[in-house]
Protein backbone atom coordinates (compact mmCIF):
# COMPACT_ATOMS: atom_id res chain seq x y z
CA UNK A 1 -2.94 -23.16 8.01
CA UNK A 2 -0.41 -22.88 5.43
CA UNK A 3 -0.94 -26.39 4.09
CA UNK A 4 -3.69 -23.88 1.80
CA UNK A 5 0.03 -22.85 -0.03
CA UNK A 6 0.50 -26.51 -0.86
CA UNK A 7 -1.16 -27.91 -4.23
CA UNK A 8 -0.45 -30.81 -6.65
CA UNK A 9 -0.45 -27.62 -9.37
CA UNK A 10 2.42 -25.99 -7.73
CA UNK A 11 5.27 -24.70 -9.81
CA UNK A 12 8.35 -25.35 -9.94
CA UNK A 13 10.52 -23.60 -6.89
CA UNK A 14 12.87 -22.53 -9.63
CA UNK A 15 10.26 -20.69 -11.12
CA UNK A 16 9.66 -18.81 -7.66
CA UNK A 17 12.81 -18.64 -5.45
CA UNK A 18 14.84 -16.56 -7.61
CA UNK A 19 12.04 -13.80 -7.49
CA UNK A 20 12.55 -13.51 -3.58
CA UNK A 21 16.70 -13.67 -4.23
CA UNK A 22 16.45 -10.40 -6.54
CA UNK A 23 14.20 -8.53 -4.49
CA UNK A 24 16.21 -8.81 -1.24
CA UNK A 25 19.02 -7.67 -3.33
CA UNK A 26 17.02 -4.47 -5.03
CA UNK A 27 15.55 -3.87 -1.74
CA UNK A 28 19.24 -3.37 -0.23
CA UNK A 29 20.48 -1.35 -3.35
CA UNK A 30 17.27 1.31 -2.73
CA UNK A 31 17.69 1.62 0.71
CA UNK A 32 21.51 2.74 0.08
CA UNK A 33 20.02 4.86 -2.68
CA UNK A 34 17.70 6.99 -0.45
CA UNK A 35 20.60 8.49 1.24
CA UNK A 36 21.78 10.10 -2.15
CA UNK A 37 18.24 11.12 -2.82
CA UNK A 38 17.40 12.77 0.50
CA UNK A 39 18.14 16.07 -0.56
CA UNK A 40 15.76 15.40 -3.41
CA UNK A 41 13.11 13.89 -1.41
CA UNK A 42 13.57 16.80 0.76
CA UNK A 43 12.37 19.54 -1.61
CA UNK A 44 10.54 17.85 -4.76
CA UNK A 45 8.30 14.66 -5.31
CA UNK A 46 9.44 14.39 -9.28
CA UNK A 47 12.91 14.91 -10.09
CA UNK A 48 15.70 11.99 -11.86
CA UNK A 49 17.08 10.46 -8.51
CA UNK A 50 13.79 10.38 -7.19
CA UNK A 51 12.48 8.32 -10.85
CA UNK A 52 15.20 6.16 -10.14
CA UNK A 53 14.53 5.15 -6.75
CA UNK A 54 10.96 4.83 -7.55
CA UNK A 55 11.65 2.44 -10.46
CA UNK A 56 14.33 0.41 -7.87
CA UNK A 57 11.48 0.05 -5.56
CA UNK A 58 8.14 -0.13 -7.60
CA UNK A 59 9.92 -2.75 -10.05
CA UNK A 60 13.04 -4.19 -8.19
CA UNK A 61 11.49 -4.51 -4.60
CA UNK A 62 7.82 -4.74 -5.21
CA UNK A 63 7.09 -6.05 -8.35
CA UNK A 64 9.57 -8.88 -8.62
CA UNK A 65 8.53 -10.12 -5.05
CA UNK A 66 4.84 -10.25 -6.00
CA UNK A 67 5.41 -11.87 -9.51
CA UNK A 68 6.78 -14.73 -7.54
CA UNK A 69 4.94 -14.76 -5.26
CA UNK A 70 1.80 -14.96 -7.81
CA UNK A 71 3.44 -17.53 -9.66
CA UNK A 72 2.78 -19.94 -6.38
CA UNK A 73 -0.35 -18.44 -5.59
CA UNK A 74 -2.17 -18.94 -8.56
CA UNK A 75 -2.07 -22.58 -8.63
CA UNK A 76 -4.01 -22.41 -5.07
CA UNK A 77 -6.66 -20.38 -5.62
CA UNK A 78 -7.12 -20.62 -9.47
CA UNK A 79 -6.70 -24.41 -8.33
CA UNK A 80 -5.13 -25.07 -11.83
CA UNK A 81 -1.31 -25.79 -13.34
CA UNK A 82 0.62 -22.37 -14.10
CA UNK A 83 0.35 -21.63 -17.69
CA UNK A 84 3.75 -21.79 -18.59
CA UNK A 85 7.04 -21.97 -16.33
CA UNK A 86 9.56 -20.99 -19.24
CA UNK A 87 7.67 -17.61 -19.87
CA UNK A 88 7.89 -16.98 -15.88
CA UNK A 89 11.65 -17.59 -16.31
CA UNK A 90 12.06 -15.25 -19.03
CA UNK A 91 10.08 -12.42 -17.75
CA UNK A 92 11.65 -12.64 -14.20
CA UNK A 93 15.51 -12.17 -16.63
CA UNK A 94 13.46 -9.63 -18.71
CA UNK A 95 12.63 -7.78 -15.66
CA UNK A 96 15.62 -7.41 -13.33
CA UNK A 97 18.11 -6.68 -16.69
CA UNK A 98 14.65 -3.96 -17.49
CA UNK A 99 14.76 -2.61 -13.72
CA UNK A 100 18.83 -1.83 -13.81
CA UNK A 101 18.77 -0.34 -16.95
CA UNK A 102 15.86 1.79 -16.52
CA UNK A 103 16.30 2.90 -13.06
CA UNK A 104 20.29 3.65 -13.78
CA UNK A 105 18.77 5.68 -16.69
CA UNK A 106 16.41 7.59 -14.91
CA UNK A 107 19.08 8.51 -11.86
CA UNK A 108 21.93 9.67 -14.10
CA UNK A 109 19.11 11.81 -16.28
CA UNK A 110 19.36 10.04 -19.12
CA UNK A 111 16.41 10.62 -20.57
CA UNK A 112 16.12 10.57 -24.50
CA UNK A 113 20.22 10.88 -24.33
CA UNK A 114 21.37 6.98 -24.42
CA UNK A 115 20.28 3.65 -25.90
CA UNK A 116 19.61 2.09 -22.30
CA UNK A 117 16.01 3.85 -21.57
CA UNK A 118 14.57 2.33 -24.43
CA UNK A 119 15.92 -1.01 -24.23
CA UNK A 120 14.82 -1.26 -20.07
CA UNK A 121 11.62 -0.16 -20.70
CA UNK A 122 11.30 -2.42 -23.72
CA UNK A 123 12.73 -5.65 -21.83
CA UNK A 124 10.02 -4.99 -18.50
CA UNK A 125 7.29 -4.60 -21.07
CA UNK A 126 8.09 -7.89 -22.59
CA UNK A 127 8.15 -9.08 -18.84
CA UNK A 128 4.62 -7.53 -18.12
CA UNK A 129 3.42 -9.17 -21.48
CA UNK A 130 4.55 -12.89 -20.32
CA UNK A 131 3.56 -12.33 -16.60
CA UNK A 132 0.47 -10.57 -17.87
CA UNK A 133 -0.14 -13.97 -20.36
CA UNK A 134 0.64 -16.48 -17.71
CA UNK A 135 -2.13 -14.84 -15.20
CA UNK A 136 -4.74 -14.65 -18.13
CA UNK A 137 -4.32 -18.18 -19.79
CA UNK A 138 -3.89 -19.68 -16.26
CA UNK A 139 -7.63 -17.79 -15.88
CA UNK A 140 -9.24 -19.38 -18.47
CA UNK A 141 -8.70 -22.49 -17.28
CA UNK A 142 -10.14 -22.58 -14.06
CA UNK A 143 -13.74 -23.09 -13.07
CA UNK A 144 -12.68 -21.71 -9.80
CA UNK A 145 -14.40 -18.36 -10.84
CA UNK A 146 -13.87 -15.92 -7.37
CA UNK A 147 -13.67 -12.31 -6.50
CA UNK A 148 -10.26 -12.90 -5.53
CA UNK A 149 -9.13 -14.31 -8.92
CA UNK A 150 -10.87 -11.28 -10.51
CA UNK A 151 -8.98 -8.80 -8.90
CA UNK A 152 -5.98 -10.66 -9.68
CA UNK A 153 -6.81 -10.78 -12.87
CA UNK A 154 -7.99 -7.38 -13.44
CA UNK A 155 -4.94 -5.91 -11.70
CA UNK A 156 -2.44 -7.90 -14.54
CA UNK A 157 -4.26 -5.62 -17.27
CA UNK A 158 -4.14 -2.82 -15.23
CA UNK A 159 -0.41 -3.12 -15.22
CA UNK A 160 -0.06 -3.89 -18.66
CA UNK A 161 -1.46 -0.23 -19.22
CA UNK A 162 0.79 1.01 -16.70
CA UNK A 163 4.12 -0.27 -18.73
CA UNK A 164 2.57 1.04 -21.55
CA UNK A 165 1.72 4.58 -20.61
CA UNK A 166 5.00 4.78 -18.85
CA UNK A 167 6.81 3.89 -22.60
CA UNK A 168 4.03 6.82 -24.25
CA UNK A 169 5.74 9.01 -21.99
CA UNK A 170 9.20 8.35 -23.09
CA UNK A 171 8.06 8.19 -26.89
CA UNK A 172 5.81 11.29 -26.48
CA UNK A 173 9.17 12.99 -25.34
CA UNK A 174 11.04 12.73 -28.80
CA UNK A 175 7.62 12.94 -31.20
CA UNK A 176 4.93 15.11 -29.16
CA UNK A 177 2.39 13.51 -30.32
CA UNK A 178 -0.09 14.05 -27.57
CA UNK A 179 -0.50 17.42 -26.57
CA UNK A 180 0.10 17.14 -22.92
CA UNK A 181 3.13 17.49 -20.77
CA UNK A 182 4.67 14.53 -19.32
CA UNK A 183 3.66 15.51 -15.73
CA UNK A 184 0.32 15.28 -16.47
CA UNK A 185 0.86 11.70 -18.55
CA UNK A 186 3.18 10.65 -15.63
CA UNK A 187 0.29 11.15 -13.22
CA UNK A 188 -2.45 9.09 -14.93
CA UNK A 189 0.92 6.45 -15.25
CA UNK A 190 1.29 6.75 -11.43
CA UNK A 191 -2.57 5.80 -10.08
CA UNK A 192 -2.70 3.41 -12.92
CA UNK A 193 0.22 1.98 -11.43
CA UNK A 194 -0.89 2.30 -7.99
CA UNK A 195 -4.77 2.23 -7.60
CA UNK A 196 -4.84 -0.45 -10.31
CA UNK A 197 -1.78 -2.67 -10.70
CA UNK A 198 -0.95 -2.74 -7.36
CA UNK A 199 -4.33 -2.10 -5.26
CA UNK A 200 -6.06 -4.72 -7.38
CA UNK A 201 -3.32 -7.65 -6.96
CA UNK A 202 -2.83 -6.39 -3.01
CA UNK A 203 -6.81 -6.66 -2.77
CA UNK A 204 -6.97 -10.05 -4.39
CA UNK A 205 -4.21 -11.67 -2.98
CA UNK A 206 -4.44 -10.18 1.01
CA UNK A 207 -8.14 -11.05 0.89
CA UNK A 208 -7.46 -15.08 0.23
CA UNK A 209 -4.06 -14.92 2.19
CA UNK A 210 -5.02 -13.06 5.55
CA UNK A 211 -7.91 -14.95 6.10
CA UNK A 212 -5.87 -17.98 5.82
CA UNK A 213 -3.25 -17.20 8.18
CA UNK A 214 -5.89 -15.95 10.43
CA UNK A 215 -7.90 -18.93 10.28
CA UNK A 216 -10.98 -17.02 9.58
CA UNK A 217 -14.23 -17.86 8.19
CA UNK A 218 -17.56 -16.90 7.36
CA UNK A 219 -16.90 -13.29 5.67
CA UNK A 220 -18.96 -11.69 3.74
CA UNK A 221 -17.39 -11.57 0.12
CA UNK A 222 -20.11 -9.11 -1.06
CA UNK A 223 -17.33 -6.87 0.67
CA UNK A 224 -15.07 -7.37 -1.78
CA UNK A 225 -16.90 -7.29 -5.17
CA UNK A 226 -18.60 -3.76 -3.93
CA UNK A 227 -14.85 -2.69 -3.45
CA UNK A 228 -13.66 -4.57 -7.02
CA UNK A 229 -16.90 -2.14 -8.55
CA UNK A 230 -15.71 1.31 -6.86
CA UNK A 231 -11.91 0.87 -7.15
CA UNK A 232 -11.78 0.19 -10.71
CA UNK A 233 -14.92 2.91 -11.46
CA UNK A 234 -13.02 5.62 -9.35
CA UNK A 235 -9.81 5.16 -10.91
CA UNK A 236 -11.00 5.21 -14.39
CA UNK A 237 -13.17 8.27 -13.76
CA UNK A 238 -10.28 10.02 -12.11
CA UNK A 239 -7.79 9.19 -14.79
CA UNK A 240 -10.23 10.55 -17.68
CA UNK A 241 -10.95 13.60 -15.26
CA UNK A 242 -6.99 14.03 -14.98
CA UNK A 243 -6.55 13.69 -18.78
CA UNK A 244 -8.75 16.72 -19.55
CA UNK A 245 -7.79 18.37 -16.39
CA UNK A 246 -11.12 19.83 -15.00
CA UNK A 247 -12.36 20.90 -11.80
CA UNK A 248 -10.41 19.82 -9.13
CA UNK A 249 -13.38 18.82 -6.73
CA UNK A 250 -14.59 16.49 -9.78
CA UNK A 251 -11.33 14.86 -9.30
CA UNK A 252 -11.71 14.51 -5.46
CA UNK A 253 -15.10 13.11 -6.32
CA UNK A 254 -13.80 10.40 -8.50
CA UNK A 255 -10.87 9.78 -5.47
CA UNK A 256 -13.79 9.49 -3.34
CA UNK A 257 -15.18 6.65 -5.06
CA UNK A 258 -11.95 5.03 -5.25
CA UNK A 259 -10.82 5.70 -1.23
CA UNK A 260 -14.37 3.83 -0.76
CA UNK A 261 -13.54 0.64 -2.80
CA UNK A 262 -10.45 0.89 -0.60
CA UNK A 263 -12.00 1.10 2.62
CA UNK A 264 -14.96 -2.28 1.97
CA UNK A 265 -11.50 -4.15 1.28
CA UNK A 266 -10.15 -2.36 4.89
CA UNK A 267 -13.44 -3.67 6.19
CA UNK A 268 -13.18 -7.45 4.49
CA UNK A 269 -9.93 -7.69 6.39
CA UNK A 270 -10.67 -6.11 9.54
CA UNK A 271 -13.65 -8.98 10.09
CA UNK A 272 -11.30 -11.70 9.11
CA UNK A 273 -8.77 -10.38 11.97
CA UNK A 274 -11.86 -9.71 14.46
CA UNK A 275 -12.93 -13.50 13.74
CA UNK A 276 -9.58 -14.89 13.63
CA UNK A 277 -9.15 -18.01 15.67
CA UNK A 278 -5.72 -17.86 16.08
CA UNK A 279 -5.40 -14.95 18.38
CA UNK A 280 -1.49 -14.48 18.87
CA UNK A 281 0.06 -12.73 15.69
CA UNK A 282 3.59 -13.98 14.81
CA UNK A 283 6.02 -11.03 13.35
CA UNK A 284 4.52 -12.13 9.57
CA UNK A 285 0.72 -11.16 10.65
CA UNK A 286 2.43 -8.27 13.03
CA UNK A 287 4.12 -6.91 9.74
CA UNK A 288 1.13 -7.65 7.72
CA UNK A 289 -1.29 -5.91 9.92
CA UNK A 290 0.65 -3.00 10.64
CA UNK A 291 0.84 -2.46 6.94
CA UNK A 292 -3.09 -0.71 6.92
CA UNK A 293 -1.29 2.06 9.25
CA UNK A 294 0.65 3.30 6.24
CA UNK A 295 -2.54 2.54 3.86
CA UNK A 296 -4.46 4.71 6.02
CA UNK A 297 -2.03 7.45 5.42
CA UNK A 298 -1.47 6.63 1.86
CA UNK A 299 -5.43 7.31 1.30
CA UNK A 300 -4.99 10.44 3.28
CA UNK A 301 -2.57 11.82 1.56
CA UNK A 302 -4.45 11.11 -1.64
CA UNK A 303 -6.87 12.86 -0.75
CA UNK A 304 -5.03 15.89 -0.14
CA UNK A 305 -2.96 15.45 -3.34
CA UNK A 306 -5.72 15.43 -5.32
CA UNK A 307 -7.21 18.29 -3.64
CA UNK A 308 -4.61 20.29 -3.72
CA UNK A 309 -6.41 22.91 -1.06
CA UNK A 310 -4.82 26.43 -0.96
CA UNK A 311 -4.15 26.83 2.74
CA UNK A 312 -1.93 23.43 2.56
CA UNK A 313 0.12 25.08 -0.33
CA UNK A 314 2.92 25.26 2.02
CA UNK A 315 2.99 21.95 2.04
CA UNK A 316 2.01 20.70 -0.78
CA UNK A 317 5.12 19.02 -1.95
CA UNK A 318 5.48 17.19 1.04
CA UNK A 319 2.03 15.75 0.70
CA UNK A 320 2.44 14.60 -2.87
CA UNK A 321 5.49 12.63 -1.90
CA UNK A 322 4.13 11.22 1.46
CA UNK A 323 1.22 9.93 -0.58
CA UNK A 324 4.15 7.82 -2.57
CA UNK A 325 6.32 6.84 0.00
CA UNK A 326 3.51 5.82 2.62
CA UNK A 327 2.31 3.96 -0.43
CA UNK A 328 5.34 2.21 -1.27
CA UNK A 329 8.03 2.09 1.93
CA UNK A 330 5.40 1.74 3.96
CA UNK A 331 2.04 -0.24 2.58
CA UNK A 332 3.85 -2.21 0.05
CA UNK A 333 7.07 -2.85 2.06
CA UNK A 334 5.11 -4.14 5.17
CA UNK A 335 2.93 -6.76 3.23
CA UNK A 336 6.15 -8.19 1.85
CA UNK A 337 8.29 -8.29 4.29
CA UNK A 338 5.56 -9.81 6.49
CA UNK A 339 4.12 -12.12 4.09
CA UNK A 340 7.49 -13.69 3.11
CA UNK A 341 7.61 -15.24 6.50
CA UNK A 342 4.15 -16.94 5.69
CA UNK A 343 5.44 -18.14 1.79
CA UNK A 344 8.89 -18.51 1.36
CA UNK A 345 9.70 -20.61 4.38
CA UNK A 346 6.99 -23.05 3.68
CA UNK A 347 8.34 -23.07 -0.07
CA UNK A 348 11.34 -24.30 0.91
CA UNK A 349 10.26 -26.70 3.23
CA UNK A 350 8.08 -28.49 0.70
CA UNK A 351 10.93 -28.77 -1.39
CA UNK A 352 12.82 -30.28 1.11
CA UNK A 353 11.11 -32.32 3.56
CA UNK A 354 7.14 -33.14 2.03
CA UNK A 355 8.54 -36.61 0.65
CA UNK A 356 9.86 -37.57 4.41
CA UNK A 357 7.09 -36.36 6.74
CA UNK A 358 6.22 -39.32 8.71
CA UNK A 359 9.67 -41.08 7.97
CA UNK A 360 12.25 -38.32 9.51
CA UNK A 361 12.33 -35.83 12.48
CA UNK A 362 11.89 -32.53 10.06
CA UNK A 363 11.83 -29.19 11.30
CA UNK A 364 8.70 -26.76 10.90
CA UNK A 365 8.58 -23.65 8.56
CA UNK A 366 8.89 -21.34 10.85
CA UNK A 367 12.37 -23.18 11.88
CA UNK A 368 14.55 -22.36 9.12
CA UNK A 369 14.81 -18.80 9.48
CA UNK A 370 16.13 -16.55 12.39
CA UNK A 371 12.94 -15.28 14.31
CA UNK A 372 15.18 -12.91 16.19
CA UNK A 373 16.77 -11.31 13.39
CA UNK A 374 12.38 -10.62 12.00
CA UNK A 375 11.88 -9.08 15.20
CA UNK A 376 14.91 -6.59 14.67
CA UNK A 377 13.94 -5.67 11.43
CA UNK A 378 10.65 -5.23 12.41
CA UNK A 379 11.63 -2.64 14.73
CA UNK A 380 14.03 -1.30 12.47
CA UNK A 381 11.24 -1.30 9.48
CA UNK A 382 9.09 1.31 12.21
CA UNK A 383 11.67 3.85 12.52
CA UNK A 384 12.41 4.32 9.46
CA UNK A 385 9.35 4.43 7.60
CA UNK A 386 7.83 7.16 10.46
CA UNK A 387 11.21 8.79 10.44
CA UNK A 388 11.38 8.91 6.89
CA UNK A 389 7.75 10.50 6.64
CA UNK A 390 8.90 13.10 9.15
CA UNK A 391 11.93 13.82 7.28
CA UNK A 392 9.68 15.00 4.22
CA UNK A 393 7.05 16.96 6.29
CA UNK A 394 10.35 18.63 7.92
CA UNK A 395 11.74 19.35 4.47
CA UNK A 396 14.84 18.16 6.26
CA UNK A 397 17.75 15.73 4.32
CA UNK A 398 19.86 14.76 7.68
CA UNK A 399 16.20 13.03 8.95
CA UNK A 400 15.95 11.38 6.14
CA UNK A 401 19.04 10.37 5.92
CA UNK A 402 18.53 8.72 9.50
CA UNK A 403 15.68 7.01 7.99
CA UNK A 404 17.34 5.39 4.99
CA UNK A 405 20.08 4.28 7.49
CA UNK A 406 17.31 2.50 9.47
CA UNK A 407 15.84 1.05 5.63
CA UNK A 408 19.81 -0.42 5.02
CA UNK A 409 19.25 -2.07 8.56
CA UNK A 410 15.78 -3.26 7.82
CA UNK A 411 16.86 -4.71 4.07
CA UNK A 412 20.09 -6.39 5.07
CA UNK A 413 18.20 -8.33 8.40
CA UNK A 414 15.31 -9.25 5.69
CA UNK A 415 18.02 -10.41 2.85
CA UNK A 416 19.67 -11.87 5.85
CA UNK A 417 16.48 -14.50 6.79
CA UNK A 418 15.32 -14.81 2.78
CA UNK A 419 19.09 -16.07 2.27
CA UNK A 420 18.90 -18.52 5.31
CA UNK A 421 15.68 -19.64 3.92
CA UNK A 422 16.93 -20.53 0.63
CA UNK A 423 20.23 -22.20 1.50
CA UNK A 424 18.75 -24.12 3.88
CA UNK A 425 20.03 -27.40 4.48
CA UNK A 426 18.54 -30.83 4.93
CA UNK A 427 17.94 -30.95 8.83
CA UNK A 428 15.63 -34.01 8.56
CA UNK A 429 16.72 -37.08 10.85
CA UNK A 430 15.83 -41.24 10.14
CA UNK A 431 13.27 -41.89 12.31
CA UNK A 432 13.67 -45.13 14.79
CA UNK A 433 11.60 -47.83 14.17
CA UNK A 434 10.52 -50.54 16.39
């Protein structure tokens, strides 16, 4: 099963390791962080704590985990060398210096009023540019030419136009050069962001990694490229639609297209699980499954943000940032912290013990972390993310502050296992020979 993570083309682990190091530690420093923005969250979906936690989370947490995660990946199902390790180095230093100073910008207000702004933004774009270089040269060499790889290539331009819409905003901010607000710039940055940077790489990558784990075969891929066609149509018909700001049914329209994209890729992975022939789910795959709960409200809420329907105007605001959070506590969060257990461990091990198998008594994967301590946070992860969606449906801080207590819990247990994982020791015993 997760022999499919091992290849002769594999990088090296210092090129992936320190990825899942940094995001344990962001995803501890925005959990703490969501208690000072729970009044926030309470009353608004836009606002500068709120920027910064998003930029903690979407960049710290998120991004970091799946650049490294990528970096191993490719080699497997691009079945070719990664392009270049010392431009993964620099763009994983260029990223988490990028993420401080731009979140710690955005949550003290900063905008257009210090140096920092400018230089984060400028040292994650040079990040993007190198990740975004290392995906498309690695690309052109393969002959392994797969929906999968498409997305994942597809969703590296996408976020190159993210990072680059994002720094329009800021520069549109001093010059006013293009005559819209920065709402309406920062929205077309947002489903950029999240219906093409990180649906496209969540597509491509879940689609070859949960039918791996699942042991599952004979899908039907046409699936997937009907769901690469509407997801990428939708979303560039919505964000030209948003851009000129017309009707707002045009816009559901376009969402439409896009929730259906969304929902062949649902379908993909609900055959592999149906046809899965191992049937008992270990807490990765329970994380990782769980994680279409949130997606399902994540498209829901879309659907009503972009709708914006006049007897849910009391509500509204609540709606806009459920479609967020579901999106990125919940969806996002879920598929990491489950599919760490199904990378990272095995990472390690092949580091450590491929050259003695046969030789030594070794331990398995799924021995070097503490599968008590996934099952709490597990747990933990459920409360809060439900807890934290009622908080903003209940316009209510103290709730939400419950929730981001139950996030602190989650983030340290997680940081707890990635940190076992990593400074693992050699367990491996000489075997006796006769």
């Amino acid at each position: 099963m997760q022999a499919g993570l091992s290849t002769k083309n594999a990088p090296s682990p210092s090129v992936v390791l320190p990825h899942y190091a940094a995001g344990a530690i962001f995803f501890i420093i925005a959990s703490v962080l969501l208690i000072f923005a729970s009044h926030d969250l309470a009353n608004t979906y836009i606002g500068p704590k709120i920027l910064g936690l998003t930029h903690i989370m979407v960049l710290g947490w998120v991004t970091i985990i799946i650049f490294g995660a990528l970096y191993q990946l490719i080699p497997v199902v691009m079945e070719v060398k990664l392009f270049s390790e010392p431009l993964a180095h620099i763009s994983f230093y260029s990223i988490v210096v990028g993420t401080v100073l731009l979140s710690y910008s955005f949550w003290n207000n900063y905008i257009g009023k210090t140096i920092y702004m400018e230089i984060g933004g400028g040292l994650i774009f040079l990040s993007v540019i190198l990740f975004a270089v290392n995906v498309l040269f690695s690309a052109l060499k393969t002959t392994n030419k797969t929906i999968e790889n498409t997305f994942i290539v597809t969703a590296a331009g996408w976020l190159f136009l993210t990072v680059s819409i994002g720094i329009l905003i800021t520069v549109n901010l001093v010059f006013h050069f293009i005559p819209k607000t920065s709402l309406e710039l920062l929205r077309i940055h947002v489903h950029f962001g999240i219906a093409g940077w990180f649906m496209m790489l969540i597509i491509g990558v879940a689609s070859t990694l949960l039918p791996m784990f699942f042991i599952s075969h004979k899908l039907n891929k046409q699936y997937l490229k009907l769901s690469y066609f509407l997801t990428n149509s939708g979303l560039i018909i919505l964000a030209v639609l948003m851009y000129f700001d017309v009707n707002m049914w045009l816009k559901g329209s376009a969402g439409l297209i896009l929730l259906a994209g969304i929902i062949f890729f649902i379908k993909y992975n609900y055959d592999a699980y149906k046809k899965r022939l191992r049937k008992k789910l270990d807490i990765g795959m329970k994380l990782s499954v769980f994680a279409f709960i949130p997606l399902f409200l994540t498209l829901l809420f879309g659907i009503l943000a972009v709708l914006n329907l006049d007897f849910l105007s009391k509500i509204q605001t609540s709606i806009n940032t459920a479609y967020g959070v579901s999106l990125i506590f919940g969806f996002f969060t879920a598929l990491i912290l489950g599919q760490m257990y199904k990378t990272l461990p095995f990472i390690v091990w092949l580091k450590m013990y491929q050259d003695k198998v046969g030789k030594y008594k070794i331990p398995m994967p799924a021995h070097i972390y503490s599968e008590k301590v996934a099952d709490w946070h597990y747990y933990s992860f459920l409360v809060a993310i439900f807890t934290l969606l009622i908080g903003i449906f209940a316009k209510e801080s103290i709730i939400i502050q419950i929730s981001a207590a139950a996030f602190i819990v989650t983030s340290v247990l997680y940081a707890y296992n990635t940190y076992k994982i990593l400074f693992h020791k050699d367990q491996s015993e000489l075997l006796e020979t006769k």
